[in-house]
C-alpha atoms as a PDB file:
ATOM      1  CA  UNK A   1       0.000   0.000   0.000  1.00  0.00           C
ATOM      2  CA  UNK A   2       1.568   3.314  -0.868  1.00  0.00           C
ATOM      3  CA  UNK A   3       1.426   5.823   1.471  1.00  0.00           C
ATOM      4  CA  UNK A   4      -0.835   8.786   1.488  1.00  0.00           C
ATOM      5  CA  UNK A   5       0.790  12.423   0.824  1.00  0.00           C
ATOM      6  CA  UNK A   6      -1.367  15.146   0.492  1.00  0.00           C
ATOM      7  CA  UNK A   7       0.192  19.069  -0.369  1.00  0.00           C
ATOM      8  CA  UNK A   8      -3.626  20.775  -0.697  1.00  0.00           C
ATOM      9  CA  UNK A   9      -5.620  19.168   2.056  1.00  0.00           C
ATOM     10  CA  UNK A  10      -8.952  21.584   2.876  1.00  0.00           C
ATOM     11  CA  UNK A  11      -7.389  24.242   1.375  1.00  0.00           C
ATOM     12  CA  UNK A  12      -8.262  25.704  -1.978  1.00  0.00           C
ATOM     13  CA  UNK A  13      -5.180  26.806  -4.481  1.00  0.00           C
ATOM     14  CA  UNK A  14      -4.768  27.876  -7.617  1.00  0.00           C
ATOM     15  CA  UNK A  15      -1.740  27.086 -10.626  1.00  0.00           C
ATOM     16  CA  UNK A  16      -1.219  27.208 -14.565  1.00  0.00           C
ATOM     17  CA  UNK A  17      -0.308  25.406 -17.106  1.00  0.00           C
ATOM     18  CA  UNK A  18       2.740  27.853 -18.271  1.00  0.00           C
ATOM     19  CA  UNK A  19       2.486  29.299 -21.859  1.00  0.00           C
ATOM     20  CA  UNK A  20       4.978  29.357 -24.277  1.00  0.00           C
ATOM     21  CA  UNK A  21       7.015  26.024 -23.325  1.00  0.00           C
ATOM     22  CA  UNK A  22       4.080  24.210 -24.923  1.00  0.00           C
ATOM     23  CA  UNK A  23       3.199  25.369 -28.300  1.00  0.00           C
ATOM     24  CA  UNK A  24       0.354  22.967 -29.234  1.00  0.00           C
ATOM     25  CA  UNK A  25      -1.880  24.588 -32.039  1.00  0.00           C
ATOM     26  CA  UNK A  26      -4.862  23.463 -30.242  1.00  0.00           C
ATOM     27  CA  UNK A  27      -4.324  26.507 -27.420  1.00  0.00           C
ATOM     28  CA  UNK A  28      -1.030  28.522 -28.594  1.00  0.00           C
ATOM     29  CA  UNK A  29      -1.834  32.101 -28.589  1.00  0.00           C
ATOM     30  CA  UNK A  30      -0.090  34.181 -31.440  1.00  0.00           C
ATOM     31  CA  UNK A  31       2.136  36.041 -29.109  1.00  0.00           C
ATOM     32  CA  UNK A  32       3.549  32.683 -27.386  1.00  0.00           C
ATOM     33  CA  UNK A  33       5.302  32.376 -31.312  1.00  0.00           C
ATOM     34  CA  UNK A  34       7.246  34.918 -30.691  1.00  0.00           C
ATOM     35  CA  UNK A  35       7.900  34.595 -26.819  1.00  0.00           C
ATOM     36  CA  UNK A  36      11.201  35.168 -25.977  1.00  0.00           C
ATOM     37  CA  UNK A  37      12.664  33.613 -22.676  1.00  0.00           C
ATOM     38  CA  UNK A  38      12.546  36.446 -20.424  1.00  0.00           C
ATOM     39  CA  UNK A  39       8.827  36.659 -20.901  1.00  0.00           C
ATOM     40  CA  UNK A  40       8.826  32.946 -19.975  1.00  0.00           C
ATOM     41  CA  UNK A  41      10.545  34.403 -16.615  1.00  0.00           C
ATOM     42  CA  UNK A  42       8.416  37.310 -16.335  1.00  0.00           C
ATOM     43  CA  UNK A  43       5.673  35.288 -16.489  1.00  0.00           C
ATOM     44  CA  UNK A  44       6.849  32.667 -13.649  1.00  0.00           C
ATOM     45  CA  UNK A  45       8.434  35.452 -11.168  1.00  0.00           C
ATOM     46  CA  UNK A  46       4.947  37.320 -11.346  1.00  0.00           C
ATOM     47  CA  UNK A  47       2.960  33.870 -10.458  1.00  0.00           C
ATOM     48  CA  UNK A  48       5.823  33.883  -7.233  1.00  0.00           C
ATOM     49  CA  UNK A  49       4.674  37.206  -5.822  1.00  0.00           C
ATOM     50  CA  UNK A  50       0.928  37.062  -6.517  1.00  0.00           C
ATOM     51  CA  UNK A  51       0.073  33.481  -4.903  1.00  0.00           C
ATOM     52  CA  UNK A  52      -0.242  31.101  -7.388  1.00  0.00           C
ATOM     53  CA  UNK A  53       0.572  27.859  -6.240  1.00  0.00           C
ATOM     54  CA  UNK A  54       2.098  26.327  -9.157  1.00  0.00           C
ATOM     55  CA  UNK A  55       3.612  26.308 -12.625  1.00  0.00           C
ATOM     56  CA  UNK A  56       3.150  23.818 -14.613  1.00  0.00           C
ATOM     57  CA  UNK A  57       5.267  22.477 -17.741  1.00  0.00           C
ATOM     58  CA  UNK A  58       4.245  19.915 -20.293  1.00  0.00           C
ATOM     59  CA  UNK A  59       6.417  16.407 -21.743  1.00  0.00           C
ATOM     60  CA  UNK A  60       6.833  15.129 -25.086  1.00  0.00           C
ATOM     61  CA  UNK A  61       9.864  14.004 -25.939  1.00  0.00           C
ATOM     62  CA  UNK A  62       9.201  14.755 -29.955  1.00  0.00           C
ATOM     63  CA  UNK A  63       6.381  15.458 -32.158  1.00  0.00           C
ATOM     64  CA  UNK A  64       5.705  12.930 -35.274  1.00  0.00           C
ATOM     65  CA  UNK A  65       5.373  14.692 -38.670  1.00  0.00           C
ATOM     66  CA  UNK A  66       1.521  13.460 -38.322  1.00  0.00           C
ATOM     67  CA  UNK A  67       1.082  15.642 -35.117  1.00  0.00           C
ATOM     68  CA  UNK A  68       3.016  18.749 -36.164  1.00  0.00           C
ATOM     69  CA  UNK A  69       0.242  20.456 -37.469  1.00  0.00           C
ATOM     70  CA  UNK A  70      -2.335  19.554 -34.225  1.00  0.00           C
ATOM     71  CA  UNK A  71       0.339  19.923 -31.893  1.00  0.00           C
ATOM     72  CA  UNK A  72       3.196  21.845 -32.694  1.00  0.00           C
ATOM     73  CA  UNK A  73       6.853  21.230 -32.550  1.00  0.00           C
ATOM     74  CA  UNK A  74       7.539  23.450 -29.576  1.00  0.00           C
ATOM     75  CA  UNK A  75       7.673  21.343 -26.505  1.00  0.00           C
ATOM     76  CA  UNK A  76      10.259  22.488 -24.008  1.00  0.00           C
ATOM     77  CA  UNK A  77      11.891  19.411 -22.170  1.00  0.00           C
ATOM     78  CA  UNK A  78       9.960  19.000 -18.593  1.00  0.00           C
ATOM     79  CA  UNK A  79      12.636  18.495 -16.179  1.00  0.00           C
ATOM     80  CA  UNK A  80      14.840  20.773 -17.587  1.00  0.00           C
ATOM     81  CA  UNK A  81      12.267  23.752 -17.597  1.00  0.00           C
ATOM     82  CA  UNK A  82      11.733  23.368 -14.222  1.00  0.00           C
ATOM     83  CA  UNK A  83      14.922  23.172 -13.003  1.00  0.00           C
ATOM     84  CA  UNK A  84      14.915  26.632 -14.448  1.00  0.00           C
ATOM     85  CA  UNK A  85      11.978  27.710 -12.915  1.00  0.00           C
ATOM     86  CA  UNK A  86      13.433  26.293  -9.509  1.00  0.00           C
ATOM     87  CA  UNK A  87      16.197  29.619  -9.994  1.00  0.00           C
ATOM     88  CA  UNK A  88      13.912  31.840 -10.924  1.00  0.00           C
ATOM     89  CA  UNK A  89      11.008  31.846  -7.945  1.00  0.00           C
ATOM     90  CA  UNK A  90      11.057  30.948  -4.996  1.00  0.00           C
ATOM     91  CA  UNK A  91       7.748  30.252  -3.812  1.00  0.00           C
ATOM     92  CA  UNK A  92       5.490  28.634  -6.225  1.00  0.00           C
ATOM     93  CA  UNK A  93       5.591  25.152  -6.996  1.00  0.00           C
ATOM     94  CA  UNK A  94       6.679  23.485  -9.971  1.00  0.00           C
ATOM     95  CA  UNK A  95       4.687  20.608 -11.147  1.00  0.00           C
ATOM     96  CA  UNK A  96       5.453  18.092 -14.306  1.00  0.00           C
ATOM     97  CA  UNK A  97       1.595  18.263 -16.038  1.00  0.00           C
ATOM     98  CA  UNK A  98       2.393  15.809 -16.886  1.00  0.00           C
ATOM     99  CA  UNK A  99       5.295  13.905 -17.114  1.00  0.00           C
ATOM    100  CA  UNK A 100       4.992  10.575 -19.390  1.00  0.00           C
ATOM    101  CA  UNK A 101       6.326   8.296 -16.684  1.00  0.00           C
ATOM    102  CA  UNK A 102       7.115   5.254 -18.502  1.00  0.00           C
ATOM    103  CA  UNK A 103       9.163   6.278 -20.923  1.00  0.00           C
ATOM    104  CA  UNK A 104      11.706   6.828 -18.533  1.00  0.00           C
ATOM    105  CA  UNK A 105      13.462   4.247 -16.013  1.00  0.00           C
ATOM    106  CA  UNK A 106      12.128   4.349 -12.908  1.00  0.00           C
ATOM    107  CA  UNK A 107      16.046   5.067 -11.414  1.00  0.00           C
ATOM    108  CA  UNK A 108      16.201   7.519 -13.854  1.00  0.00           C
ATOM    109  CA  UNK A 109      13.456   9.686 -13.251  1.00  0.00           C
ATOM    110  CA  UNK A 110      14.360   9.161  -9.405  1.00  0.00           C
ATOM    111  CA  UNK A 111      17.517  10.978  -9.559  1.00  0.00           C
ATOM    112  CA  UNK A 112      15.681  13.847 -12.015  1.00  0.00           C
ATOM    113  CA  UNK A 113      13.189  14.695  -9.723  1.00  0.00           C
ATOM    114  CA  UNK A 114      14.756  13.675  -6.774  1.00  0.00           C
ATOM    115  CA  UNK A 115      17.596  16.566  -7.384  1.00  0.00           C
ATOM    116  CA  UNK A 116      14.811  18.592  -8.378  1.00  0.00           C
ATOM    117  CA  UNK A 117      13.261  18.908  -5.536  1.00  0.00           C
ATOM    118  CA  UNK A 118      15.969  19.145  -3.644  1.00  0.00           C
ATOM    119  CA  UNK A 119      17.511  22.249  -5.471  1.00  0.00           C
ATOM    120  CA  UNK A 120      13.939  24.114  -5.730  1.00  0.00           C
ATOM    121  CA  UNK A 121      13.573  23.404  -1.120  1.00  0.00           C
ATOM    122  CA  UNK A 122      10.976  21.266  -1.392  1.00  0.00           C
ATOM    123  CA  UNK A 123       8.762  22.722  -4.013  1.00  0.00           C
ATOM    124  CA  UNK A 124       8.104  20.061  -6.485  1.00  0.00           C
ATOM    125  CA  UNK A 125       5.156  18.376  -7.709  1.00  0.00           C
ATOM    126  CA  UNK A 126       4.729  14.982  -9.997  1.00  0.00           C
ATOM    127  CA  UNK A 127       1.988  14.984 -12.275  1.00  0.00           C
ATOM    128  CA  UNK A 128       2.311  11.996 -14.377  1.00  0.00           C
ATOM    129  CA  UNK A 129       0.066  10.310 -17.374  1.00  0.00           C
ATOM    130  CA  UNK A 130       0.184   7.205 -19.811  1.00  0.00           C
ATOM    131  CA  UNK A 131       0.951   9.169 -23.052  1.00  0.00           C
ATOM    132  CA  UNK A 132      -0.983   9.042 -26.042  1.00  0.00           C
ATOM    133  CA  UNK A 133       1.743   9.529 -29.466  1.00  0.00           C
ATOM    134  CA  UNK A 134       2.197   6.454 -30.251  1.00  0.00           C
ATOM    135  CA  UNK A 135       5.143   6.841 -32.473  1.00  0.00           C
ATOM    136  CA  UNK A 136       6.930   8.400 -29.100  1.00  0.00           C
ATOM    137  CA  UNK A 137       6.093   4.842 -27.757  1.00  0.00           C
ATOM    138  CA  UNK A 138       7.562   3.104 -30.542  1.00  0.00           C
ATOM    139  CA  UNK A 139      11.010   5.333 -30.199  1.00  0.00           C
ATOM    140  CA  UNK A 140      11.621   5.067 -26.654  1.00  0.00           C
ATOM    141  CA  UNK A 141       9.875   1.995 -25.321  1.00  0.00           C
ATOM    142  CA  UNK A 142       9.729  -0.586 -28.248  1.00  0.00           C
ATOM    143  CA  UNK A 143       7.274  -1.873 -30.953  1.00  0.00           C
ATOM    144  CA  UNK A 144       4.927  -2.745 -28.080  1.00  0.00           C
ATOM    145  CA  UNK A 145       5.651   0.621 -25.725  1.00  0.00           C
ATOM    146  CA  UNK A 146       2.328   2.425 -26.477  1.00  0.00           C
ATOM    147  CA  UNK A 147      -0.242  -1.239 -26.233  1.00  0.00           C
ATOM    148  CA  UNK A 148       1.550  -1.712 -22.647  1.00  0.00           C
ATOM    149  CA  UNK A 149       1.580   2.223 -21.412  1.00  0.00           C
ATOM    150  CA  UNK A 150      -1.376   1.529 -18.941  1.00  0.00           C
ATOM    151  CA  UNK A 151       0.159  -1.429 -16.701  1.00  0.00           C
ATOM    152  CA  UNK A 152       3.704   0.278 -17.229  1.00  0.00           C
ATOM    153  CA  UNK A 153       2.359   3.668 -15.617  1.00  0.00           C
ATOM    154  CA  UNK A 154       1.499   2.189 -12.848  1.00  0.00           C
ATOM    155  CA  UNK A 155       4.386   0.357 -12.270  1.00  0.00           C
ATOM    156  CA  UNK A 156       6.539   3.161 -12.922  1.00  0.00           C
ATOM    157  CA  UNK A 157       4.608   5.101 -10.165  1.00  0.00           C
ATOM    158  CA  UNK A 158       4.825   2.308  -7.761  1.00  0.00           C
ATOM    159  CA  UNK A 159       8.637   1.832  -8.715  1.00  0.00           C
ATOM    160  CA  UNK A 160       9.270   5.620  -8.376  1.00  0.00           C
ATOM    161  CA  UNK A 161       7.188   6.146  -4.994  1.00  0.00           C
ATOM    162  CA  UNK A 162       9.672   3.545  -3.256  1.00  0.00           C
ATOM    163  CA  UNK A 163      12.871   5.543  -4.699  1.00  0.00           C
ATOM    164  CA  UNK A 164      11.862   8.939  -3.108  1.00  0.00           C
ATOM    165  CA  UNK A 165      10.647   6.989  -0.179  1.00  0.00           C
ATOM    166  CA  UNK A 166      13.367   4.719   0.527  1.00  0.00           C
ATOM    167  CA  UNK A 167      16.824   5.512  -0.517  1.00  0.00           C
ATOM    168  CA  UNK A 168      17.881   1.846  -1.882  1.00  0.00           C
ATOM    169  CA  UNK A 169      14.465   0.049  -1.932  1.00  0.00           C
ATOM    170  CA  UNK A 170      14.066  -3.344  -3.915  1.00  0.00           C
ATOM    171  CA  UNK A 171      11.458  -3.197  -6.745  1.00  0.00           C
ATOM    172  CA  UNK A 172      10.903  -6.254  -8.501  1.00  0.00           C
ATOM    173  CA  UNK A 173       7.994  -5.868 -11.560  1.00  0.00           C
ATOM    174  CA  UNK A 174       7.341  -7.045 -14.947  1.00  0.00           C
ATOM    175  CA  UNK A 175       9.309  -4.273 -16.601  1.00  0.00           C
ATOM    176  CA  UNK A 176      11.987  -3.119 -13.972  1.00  0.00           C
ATOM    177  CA  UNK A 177      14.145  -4.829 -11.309  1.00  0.00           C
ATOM    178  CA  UNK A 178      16.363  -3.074  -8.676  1.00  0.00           C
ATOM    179  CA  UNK A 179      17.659  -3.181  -5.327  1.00  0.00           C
ATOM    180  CA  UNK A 180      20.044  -1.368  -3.420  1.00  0.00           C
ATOM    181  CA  UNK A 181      20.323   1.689  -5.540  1.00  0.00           C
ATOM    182  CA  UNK A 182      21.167   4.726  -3.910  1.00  0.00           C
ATOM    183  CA  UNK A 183      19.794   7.488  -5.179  1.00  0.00           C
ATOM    184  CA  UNK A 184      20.710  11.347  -4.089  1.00  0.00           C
ATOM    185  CA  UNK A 185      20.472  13.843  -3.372  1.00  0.00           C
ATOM    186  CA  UNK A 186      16.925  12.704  -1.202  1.00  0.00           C
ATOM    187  CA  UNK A 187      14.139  14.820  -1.329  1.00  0.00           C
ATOM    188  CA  UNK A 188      13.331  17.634   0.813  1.00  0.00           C
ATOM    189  CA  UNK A 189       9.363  16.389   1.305  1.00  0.00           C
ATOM    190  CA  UNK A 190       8.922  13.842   3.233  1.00  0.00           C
ATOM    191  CA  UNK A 191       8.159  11.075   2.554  1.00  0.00           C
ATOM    192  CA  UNK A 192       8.348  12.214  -0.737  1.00  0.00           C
ATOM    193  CA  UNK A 193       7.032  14.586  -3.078  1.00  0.00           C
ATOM    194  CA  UNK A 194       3.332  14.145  -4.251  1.00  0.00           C
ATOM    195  CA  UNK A 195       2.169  12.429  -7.128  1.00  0.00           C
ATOM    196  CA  UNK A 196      -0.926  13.676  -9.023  1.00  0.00           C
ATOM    197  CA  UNK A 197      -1.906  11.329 -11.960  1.00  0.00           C
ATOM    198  CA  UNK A 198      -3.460  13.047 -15.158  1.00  0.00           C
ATOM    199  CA  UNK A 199      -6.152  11.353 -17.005  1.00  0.00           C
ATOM    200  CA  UNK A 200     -10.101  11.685 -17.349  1.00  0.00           C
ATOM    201  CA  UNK A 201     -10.367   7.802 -18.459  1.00  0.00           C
ATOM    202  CA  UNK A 202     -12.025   5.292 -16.495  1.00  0.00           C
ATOM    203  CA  UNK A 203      -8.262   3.442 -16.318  1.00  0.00           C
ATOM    204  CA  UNK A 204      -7.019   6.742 -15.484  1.00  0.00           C
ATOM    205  CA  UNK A 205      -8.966   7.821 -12.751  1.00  0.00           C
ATOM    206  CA  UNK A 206      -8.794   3.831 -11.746  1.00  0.00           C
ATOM    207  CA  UNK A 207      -4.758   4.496 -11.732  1.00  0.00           C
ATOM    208  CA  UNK A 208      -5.083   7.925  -9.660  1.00  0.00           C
ATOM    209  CA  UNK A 209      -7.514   6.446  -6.974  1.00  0.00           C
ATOM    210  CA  UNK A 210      -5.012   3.331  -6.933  1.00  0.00           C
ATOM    211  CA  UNK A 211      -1.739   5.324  -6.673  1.00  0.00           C
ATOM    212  CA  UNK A 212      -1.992   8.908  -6.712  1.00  0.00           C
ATOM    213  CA  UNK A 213      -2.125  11.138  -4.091  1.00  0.00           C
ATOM    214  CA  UNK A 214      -4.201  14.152  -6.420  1.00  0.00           C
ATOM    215  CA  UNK A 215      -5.804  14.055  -9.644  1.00  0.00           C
ATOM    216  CA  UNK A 216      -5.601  15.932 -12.964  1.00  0.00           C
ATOM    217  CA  UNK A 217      -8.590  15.561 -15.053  1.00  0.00           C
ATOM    218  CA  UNK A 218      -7.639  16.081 -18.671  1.00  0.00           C
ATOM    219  CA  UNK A 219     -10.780  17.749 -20.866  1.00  0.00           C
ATOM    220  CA  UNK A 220     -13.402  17.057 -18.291  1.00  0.00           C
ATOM    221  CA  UNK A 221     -16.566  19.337 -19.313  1.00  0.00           C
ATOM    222  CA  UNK A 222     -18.037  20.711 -16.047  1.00  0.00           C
ATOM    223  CA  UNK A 223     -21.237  18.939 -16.604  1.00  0.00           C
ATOM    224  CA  UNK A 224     -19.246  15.826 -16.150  1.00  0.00           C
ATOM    225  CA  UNK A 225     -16.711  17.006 -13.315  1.00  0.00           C
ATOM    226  CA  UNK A 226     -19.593  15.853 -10.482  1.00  0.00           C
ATOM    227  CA  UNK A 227     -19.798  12.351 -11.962  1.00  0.00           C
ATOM    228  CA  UNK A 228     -16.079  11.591 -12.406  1.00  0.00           C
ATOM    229  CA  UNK A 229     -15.509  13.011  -8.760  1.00  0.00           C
ATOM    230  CA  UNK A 230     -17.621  10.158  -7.493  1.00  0.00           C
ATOM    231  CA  UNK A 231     -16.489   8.083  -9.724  1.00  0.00           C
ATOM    232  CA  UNK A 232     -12.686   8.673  -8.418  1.00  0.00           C
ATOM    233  CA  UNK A 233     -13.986   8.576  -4.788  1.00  0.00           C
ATOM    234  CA  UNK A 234     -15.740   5.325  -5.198  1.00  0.00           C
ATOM    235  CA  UNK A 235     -12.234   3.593  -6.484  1.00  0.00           C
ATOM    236  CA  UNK A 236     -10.510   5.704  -3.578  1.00  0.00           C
ATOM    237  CA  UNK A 237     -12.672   3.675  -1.042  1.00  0.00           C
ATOM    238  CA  UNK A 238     -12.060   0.784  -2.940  1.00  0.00           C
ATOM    239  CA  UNK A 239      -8.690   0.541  -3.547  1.00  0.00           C
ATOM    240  CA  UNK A 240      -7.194   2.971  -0.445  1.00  0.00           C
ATOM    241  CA  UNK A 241     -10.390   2.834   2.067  1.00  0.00           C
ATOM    242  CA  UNK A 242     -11.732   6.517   1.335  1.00  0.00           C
ATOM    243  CA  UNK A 243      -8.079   8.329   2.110  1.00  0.00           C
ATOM    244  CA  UNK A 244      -7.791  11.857   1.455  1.00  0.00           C
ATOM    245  CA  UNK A 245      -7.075  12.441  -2.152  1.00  0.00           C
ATOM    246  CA  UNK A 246      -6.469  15.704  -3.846  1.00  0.00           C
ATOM    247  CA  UNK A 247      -9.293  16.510  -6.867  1.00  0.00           C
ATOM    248  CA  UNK A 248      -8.054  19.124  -9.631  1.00  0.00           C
ATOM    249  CA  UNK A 249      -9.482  20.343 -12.541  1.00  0.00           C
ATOM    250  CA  UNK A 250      -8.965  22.685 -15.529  1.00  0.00           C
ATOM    251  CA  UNK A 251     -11.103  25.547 -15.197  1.00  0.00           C
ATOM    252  CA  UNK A 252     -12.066  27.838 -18.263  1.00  0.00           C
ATOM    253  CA  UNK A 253     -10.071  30.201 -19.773  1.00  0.00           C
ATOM    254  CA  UNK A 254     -10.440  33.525 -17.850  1.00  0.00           C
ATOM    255  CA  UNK A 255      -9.225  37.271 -19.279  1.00  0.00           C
ATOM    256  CA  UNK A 256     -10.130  39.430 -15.721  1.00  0.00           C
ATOM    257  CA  UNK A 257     -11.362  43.190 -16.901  1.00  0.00           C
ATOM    258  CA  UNK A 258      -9.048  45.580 -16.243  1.00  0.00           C
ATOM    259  CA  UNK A 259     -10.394  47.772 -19.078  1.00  0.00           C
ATOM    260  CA  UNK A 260      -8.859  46.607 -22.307  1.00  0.00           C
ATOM    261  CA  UNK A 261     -12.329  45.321 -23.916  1.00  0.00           C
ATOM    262  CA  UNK A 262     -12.527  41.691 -25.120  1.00  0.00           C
ATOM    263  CA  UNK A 263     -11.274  42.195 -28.772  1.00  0.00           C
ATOM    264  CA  UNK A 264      -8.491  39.777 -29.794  1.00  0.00           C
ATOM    265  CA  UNK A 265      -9.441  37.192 -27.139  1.00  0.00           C
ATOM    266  CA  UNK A 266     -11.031  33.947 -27.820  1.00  0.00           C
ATOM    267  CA  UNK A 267     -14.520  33.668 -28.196  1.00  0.00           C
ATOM    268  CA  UNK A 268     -14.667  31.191 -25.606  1.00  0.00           C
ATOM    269  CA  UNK A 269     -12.842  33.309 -23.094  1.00  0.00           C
ATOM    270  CA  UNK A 270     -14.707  33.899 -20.084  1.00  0.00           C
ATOM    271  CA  UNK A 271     -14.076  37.926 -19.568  1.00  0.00           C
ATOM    272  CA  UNK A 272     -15.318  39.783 -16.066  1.00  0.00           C
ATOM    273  CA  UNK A 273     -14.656  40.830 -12.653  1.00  0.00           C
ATOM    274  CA  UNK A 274     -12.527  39.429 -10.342  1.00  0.00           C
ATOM    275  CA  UNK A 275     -16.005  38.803  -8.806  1.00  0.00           C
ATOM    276  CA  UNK A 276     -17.552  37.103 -11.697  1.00  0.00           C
ATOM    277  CA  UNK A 277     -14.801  35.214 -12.263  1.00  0.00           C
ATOM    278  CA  UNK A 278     -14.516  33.985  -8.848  1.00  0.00           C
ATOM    279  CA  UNK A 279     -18.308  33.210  -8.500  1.00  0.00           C
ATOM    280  CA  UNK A 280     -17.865  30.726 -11.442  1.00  0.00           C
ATOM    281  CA  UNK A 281     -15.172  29.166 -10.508  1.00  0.00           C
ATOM    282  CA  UNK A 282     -16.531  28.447  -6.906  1.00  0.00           C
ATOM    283  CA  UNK A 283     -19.269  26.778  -8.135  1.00  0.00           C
ATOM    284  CA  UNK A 284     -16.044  24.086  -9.260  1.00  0.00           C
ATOM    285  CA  UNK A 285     -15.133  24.000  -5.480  1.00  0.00           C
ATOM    286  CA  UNK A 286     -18.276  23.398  -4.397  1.00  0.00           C
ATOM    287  CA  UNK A 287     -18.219  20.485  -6.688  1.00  0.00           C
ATOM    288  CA  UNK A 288     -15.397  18.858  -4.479  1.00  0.00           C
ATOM    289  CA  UNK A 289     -12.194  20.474  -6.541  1.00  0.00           C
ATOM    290  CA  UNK A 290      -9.058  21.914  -4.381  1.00  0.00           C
ATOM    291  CA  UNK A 291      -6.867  22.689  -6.901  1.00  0.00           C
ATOM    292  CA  UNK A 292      -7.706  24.763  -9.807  1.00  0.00           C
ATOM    293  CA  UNK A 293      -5.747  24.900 -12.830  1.00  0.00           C
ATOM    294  CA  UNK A 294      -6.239  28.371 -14.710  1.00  0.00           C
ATOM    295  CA  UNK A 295      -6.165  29.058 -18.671  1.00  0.00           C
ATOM    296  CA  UNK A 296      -5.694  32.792 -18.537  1.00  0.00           C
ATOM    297  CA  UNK A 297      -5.867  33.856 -21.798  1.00  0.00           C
ATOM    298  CA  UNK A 298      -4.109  37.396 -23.205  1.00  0.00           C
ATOM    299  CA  UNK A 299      -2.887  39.201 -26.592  1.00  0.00           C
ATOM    300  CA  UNK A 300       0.960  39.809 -25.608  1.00  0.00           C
ATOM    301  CA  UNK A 301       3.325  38.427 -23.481  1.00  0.00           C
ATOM    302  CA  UNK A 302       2.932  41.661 -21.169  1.00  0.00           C
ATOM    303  CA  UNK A 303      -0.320  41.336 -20.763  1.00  0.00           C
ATOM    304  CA  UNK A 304      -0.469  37.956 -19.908  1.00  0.00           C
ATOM    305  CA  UNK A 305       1.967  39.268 -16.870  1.00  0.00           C
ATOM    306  CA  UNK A 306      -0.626  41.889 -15.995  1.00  0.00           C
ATOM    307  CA  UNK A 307      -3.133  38.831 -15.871  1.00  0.00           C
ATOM    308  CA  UNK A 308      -1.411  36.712 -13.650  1.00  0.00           C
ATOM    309  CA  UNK A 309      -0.764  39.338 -11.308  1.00  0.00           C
ATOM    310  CA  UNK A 310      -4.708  40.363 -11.392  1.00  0.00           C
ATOM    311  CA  UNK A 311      -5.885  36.784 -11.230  1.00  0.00           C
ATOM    312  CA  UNK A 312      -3.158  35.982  -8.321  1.00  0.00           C
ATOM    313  CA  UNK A 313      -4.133  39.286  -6.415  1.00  0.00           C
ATOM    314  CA  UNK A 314      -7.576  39.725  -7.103  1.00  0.00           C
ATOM    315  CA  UNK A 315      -9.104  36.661  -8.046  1.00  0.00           C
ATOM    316  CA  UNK A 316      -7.199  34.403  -5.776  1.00  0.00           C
ATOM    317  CA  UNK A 317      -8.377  35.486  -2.354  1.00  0.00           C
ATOM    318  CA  UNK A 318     -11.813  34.741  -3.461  1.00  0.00           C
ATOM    319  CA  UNK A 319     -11.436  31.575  -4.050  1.00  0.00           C
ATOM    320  CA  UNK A 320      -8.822  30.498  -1.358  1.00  0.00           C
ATOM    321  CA  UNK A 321     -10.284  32.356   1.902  1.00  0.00           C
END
């Protein structure tokens, strides 16, 4: 049985999906083209000072010609990104959303996040997911990577939980075998960081009642946020006997008013007060979420800034007190 960590609890926070280091064509804005960077920094020191509570950075490892036109080419490497991040803020945490965990040894991704935790003081969150580019699969884990992704996610989480639990544990499983590995530095959180699994499939949400310790639904309309909640609650008293679990969600792109009209923005952009904006999102809360992920949306890389400091300092309190 893995043991339970939570990092939200009762409490109600708030993070984003960074923009730029993911360029998929499905959500790019036309500025993030052009992004240099120091927007990229601007960007994650204003999230520091406002109350956010974390940044998050996508993983693919590459793009098949297929893809390129849904999903870009851009696709900064995970680990890498936030180790940056880890030097430029010092509050906010940095969370892998998420990281395709079994593409990557388990002793491997130990020592990655492991040091990255370490170097940010404690500040780092694991979102992981099965994948879904095949041709990825068929690259890094074999002809038969992508069929197997399921079963290996979960070992890889169960293999990667002991190594930032234990600092030589033995893990014997169908894909991996080790024992008395050292691996260091440890992390600062103990007993380890947390582990959020992404998914909004039944498997999915099986694999994050199972083995997480949060959840990250991924395209979950709101209509159908209420019935995958119990859904992930009834496997959580299943499979862990009702433990505290952390429940995310992605919340609708926001623009908060601060004058500048609605013309450039999406069409689907929810634009209003911090009050509005606040009122709808609570109604996401009250549907058992306590940890919201916000798509602010913006025309320049300075604005975006001046939304994430208006969202963080106006927004924010309303949802978190």
């Amino acid at each position: 049985m893995m043991e339970n960590v939570q990092i939200v609890g009762d409490r109600v926070v708030f993070g984003m999906q960074l923009p730029i280091q993911s360029q998929s064509r499905l959500f790019v804005s036309d500025w993030e083209l052009t992004a240099t960077v120091a927007d990229l920094a601007a960007i994650a020191t204003a999230a520091d000072r406002s109350g956010w509570h974390y940044l998050g950075v996508c993983d693919h490892t590459a793009i098949p010609e297929r893809l390129v036109g849904a999903m870009g080419a851009e696709w900064y490497d995970t680990v890498a990104t936030l180790g940056w991040l880890a030097g430029q803020t010092t509050n906010v945490h940095l969370l892998s959303h998420v990281l395709i965990l079994n593409q990557r040894h388990p002793l491997r991704a130990a020592k990655e996040l492991a040091t990255l935790d370490y170097l940010s003081g404690g500040r780092l969150i694991i979102g992981v997911g099965a994948g879904h580019v095949n041709e990825e699969f068929d690259q890094l884990n074999g002809p038969d990577g992508y069929a197997d992704r399921g079963p290996a996610t979960d070992e890889a989480i169960v293999a990667l939980a002991a190594l930032l639990t234990d600092e030589a544990p033995t893990h014997v499983g169908e894909r991996w075998q080790f024992s008395g590995m050292h691996v260091s530095p440890r992390p600062v959180r103990t007993p380890r960081p947390p582990i959020w699994v992404g998914g909004s499939t039944p498997p999915a949400l099986r694999r994050a009642a199972r083995l997480g310790d949060g959840w990250l639904p991924q395209g979950t309309r709101r209509a159908d946020l209420p019935g995958q909640i119990a859904q992930l609650r009834a496997y959580r008293d299943e499979f862990r006997d009702g433990a505290p679990i952390d429940i995310g969600t992605i919340a609708e792109p926001c623009h908060v008013d601060l004058g500048g009209g609605r013309d450039g923005l999406p069409s689907y952009t929810m634009v209003g007060s911090a009050e509005q904006i606040a009122a709808s999102y609570r109604e996401l809360i009250d549907m058992g979420v306590n940890h919201l992920q916000i798509a602010l949306r913006a025309r320049s890389a300075g604005e975006f800034v001046e939304q994430t400091l208006a969202f963080g300092e106006t927004v924010g309190p309303l949802l978190t007190n």
